[in-house]
C-alpha atoms as a PDB file:
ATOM      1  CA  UNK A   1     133.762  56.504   4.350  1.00  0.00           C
ATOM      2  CA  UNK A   2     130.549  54.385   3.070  1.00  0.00           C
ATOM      3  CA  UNK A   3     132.109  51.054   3.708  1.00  0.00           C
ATOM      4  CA  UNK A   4     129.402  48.360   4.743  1.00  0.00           C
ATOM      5  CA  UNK A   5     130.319  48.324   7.973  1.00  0.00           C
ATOM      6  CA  UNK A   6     129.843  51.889   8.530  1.00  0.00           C
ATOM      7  CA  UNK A   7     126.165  51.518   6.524  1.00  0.00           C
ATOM      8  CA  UNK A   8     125.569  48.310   9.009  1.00  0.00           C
ATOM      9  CA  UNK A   9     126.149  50.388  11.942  1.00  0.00           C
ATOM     10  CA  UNK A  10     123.866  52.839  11.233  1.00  0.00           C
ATOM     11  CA  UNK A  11     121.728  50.672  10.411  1.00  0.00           C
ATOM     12  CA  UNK A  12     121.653  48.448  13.418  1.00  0.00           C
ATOM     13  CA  UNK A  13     121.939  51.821  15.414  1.00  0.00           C
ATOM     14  CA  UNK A  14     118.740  53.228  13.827  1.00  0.00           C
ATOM     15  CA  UNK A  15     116.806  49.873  14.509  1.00  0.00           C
ATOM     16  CA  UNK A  16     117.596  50.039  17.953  1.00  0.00           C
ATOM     17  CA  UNK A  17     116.531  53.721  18.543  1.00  0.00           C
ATOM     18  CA  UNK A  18     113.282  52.726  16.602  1.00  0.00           C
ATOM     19  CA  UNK A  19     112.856  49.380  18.895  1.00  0.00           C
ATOM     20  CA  UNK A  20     113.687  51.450  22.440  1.00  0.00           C
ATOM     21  CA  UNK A  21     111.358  54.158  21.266  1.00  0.00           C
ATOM     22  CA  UNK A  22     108.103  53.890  22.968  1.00  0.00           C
ATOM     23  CA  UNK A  23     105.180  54.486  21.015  1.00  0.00           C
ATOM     24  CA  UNK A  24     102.369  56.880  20.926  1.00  0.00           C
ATOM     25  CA  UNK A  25      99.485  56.257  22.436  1.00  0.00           C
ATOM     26  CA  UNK A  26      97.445  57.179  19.482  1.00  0.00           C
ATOM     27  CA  UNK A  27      97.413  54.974  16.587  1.00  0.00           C
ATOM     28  CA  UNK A  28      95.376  57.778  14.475  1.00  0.00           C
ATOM     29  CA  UNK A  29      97.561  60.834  13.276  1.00  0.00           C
ATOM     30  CA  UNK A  30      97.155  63.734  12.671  1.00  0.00           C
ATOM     31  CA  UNK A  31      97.974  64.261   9.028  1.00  0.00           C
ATOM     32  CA  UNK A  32      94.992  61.048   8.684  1.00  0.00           C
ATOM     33  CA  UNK A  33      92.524  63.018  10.297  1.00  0.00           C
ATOM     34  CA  UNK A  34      93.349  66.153   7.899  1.00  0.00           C
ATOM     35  CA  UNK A  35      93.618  64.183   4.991  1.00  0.00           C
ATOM     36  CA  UNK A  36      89.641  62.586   5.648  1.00  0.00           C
ATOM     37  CA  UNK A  37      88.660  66.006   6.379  1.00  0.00           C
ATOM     38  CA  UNK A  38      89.648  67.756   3.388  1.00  0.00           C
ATOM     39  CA  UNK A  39      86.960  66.424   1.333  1.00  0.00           C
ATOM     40  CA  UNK A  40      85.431  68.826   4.073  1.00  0.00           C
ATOM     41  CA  UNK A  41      86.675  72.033   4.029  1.00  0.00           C
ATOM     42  CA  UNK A  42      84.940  73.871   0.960  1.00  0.00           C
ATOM     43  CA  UNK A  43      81.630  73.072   2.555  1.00  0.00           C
ATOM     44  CA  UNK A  44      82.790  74.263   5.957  1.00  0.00           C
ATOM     45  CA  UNK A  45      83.867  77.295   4.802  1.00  0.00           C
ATOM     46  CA  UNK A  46      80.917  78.481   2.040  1.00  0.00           C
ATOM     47  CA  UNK A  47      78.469  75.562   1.878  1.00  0.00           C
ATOM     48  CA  UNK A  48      75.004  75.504   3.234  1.00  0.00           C
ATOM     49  CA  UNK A  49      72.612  72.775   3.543  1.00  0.00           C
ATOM     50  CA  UNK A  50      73.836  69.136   3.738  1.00  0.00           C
ATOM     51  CA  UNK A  51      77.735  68.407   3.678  1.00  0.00           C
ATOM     52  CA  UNK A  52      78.909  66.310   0.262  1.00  0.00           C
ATOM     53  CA  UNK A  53      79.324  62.437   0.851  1.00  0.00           C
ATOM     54  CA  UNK A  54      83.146  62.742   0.282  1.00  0.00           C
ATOM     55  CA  UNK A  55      83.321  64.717   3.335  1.00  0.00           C
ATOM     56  CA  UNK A  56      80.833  62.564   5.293  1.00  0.00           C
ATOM     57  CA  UNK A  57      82.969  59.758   4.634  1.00  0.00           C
ATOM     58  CA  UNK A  58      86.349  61.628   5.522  1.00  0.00           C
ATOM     59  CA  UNK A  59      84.028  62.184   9.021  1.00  0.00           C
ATOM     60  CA  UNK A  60      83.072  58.597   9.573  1.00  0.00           C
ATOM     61  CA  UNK A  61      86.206  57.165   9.087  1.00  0.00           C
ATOM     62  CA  UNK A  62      87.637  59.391  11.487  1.00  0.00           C
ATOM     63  CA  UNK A  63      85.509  57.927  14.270  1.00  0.00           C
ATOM     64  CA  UNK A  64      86.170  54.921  13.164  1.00  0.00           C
ATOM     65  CA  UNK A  65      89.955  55.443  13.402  1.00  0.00           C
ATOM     66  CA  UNK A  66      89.464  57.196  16.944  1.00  0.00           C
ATOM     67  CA  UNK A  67      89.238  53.481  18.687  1.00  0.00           C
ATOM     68  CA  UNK A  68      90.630  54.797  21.645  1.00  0.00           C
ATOM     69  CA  UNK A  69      90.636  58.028  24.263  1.00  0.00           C
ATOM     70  CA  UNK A  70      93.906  58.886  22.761  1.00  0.00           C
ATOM     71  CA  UNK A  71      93.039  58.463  19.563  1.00  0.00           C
ATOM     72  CA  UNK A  72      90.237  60.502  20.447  1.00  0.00           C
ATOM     73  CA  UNK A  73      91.891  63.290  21.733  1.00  0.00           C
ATOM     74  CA  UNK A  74      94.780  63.391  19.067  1.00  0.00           C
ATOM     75  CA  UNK A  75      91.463  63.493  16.733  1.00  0.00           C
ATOM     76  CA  UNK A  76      89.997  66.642  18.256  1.00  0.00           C
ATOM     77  CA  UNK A  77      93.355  68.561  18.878  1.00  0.00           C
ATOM     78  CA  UNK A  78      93.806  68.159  14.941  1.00  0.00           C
ATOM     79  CA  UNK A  79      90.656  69.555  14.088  1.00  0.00           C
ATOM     80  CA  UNK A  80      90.596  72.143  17.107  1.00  0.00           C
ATOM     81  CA  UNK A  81      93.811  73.362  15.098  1.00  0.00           C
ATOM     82  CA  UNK A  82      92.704  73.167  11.592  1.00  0.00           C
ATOM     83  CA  UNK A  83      89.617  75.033  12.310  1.00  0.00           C
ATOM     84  CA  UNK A  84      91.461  77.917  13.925  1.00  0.00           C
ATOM     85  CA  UNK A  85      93.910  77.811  10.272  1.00  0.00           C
ATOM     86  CA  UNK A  86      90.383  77.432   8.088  1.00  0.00           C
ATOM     87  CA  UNK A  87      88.098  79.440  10.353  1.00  0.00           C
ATOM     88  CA  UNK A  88      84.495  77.572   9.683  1.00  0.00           C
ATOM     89  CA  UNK A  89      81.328  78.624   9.714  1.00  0.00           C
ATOM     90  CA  UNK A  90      80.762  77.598  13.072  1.00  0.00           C
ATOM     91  CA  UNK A  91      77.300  75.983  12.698  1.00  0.00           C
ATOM     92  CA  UNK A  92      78.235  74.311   9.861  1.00  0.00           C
ATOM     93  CA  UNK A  93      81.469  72.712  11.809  1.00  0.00           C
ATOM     94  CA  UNK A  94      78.964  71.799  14.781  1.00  0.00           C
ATOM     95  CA  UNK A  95      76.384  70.359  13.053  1.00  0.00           C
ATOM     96  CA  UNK A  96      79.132  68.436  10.711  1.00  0.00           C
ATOM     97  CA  UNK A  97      78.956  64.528  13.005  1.00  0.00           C
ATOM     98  CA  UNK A  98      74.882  64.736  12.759  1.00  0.00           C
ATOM     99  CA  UNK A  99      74.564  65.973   9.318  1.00  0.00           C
ATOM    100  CA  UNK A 100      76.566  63.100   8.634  1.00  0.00           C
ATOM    101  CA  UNK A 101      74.725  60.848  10.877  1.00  0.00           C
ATOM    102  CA  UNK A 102      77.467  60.357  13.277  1.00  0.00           C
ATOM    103  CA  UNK A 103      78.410  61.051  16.884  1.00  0.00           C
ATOM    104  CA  UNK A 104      81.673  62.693  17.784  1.00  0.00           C
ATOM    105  CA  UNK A 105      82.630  62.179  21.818  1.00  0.00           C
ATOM    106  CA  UNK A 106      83.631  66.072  21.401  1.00  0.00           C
ATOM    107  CA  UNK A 107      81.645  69.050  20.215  1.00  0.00           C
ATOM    108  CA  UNK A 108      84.007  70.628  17.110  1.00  0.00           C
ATOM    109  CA  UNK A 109      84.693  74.253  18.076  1.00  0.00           C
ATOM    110  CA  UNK A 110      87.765  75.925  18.117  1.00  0.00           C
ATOM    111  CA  UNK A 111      87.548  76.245  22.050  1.00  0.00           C
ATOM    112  CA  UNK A 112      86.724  72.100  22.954  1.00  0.00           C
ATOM    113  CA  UNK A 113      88.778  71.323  25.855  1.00  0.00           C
ATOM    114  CA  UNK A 114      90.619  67.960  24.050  1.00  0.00           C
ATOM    115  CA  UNK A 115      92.239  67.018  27.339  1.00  0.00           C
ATOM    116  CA  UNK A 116      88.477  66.125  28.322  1.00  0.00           C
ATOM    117  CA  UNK A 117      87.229  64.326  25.735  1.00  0.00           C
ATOM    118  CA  UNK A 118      87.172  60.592  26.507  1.00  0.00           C
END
């Protein structure tokens, strides 16, 4: 049953789904954006004051990675959904981008409207 020939086919079958498959329009994913914001999420949740430079680092290369409006918008929808799982301290999670020194081109709240977000 596992002759080469079989193995080739699937083969050759798999690279053609994965050639004819268009891709996303994101390049940034979603498992990126939670893995730099983990660094994050102990501060969000109980911290005060000024967020740790791990997680100021997990923020800025998250803008850096959103290049594009869909990259943008796959960036918020992650965090809109990991802050609903986490549940923030809400001024903690807005003032995140500036305590870091950074601008975000949304406002991070579980209610941001990610289709808008250019």
């Amino acid at each position: 049953m596992n002759s080469p020939s079989v193995i080739a086919a699937a083969m050759a079958a798999l690279m053609m789904f994965l050639l004819l498959t268009p891709p996303s329009d994101a390049a940034i994913s979603c498992s990126d954006v939670i893995k730099d914001l983990r660094p994050c999420v102990n501060y969000l949740v109980k911290g005060s004051g000024k967020p740790p430079a791990a997680c100021c680092s997990g923020v800025s290369a998250i803008q850096a990675a959103a290049s594009t409006t869909a990259d943008r918008q796959t960036a918020c929808n992650c965090i809109k959904s990991a802050s609903k799982q986490m549940n923030p301290k809400p001024q903690l999670a807005q003032a995140l981008p500036a305590n870091c020194g950074i601008t975000l081109a949304f406002t991070v709240s579980p209610n941001v409207d990610c289709s808008k977000v250019t």
